[in-house]
Protein backbone atom coordinates (compact mmCIF):
# COMPACT_ATOMS: atom_id res chain seq x y z
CA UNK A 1 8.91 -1.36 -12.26
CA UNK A 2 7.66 -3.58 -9.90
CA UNK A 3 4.07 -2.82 -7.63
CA UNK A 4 6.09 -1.73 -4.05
CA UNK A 5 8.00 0.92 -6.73
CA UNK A 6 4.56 2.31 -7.91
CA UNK A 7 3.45 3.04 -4.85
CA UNK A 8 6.22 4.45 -3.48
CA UNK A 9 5.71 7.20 -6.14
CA UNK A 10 2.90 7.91 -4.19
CA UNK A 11 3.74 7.61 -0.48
CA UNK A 12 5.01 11.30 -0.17
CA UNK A 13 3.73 12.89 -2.98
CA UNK A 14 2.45 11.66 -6.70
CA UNK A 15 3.70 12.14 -10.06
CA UNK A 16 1.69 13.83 -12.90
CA UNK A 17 -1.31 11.57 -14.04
CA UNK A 18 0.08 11.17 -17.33
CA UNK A 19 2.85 9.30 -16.13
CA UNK A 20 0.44 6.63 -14.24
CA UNK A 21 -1.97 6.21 -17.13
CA UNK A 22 1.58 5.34 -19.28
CA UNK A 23 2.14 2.69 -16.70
CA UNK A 24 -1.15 1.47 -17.05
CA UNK A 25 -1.26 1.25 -20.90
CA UNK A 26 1.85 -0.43 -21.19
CA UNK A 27 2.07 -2.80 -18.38
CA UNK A 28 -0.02 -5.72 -17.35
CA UNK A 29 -0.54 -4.35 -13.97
CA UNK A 30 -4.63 -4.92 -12.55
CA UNK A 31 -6.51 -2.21 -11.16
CA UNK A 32 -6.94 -3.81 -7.83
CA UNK A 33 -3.25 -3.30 -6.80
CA UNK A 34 -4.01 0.13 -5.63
CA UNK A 35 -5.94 -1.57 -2.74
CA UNK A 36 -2.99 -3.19 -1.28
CA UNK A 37 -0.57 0.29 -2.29
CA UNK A 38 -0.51 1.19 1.79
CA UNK A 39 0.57 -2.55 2.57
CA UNK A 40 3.31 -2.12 0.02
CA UNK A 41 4.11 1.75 1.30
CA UNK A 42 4.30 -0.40 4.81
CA UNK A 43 8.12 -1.18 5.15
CA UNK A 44 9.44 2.33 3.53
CA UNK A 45 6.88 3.56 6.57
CA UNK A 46 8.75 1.35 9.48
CA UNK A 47 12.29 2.37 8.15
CA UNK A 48 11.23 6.17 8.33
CA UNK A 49 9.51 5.34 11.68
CA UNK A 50 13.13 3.91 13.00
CA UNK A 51 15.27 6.17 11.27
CA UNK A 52 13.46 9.76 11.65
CA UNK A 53 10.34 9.83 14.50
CA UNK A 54 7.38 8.58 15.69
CA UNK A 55 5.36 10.75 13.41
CA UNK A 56 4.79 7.86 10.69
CA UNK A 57 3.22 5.32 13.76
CA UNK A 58 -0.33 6.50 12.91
CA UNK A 59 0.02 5.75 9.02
CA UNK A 60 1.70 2.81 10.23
CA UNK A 61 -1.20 1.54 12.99
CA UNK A 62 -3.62 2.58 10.33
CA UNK A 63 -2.45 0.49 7.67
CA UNK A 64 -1.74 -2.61 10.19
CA UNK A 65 -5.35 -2.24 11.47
CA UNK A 66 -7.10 -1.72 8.40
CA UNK A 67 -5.32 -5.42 6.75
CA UNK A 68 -5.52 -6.87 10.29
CA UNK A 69 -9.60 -6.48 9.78
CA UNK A 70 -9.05 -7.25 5.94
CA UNK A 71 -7.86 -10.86 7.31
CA UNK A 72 -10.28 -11.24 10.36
CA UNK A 73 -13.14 -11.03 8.13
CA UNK A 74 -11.62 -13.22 5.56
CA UNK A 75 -11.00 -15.87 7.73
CA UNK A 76 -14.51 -15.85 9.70
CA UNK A 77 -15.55 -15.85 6.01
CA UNK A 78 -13.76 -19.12 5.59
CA UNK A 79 -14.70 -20.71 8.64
CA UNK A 80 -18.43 -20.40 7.61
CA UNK A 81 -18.33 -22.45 4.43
């Protein structure tokens, strides 16, 4: 199961803990991919924003603005050196 599967298990829901800590102890998966989940949960987001309402646009802008920043200050970080 790839990374963008994971965390669709958690986009509208979450399964029982047991079955993530299984994941975890048999897969070489790193911690830190739960801080880019929301970028992965991004295009199941736009295709429910197309096919069913504008009720996912906020998750959407949120995720957009909060990676948007993410690269703004990694580039100005850049620039500095």
């Amino acid at each position: 199961m790839g990374k963008a599967y994971l965390a669709m298990t958690a986009l509208f829901g979450t399964f029982p803990a047991a079955f993530y800590q299984s994941y975890y102890d048999n897969s070489e998966i790193t911690s830190d991919w739960q801080e880019r989940m929301p970028l992965y949960n991004l295009y199941p987001l736009l295709n429910h924003l197309l096919l069913f309402d504008g009720s996912y646009l906020r998750d959407i802008n949120e995720i957009c603005r909060r990676f948007a920043e993410t690269l703004i200050s990694s580039a100005g970080a850049h620039s500095a050196d």
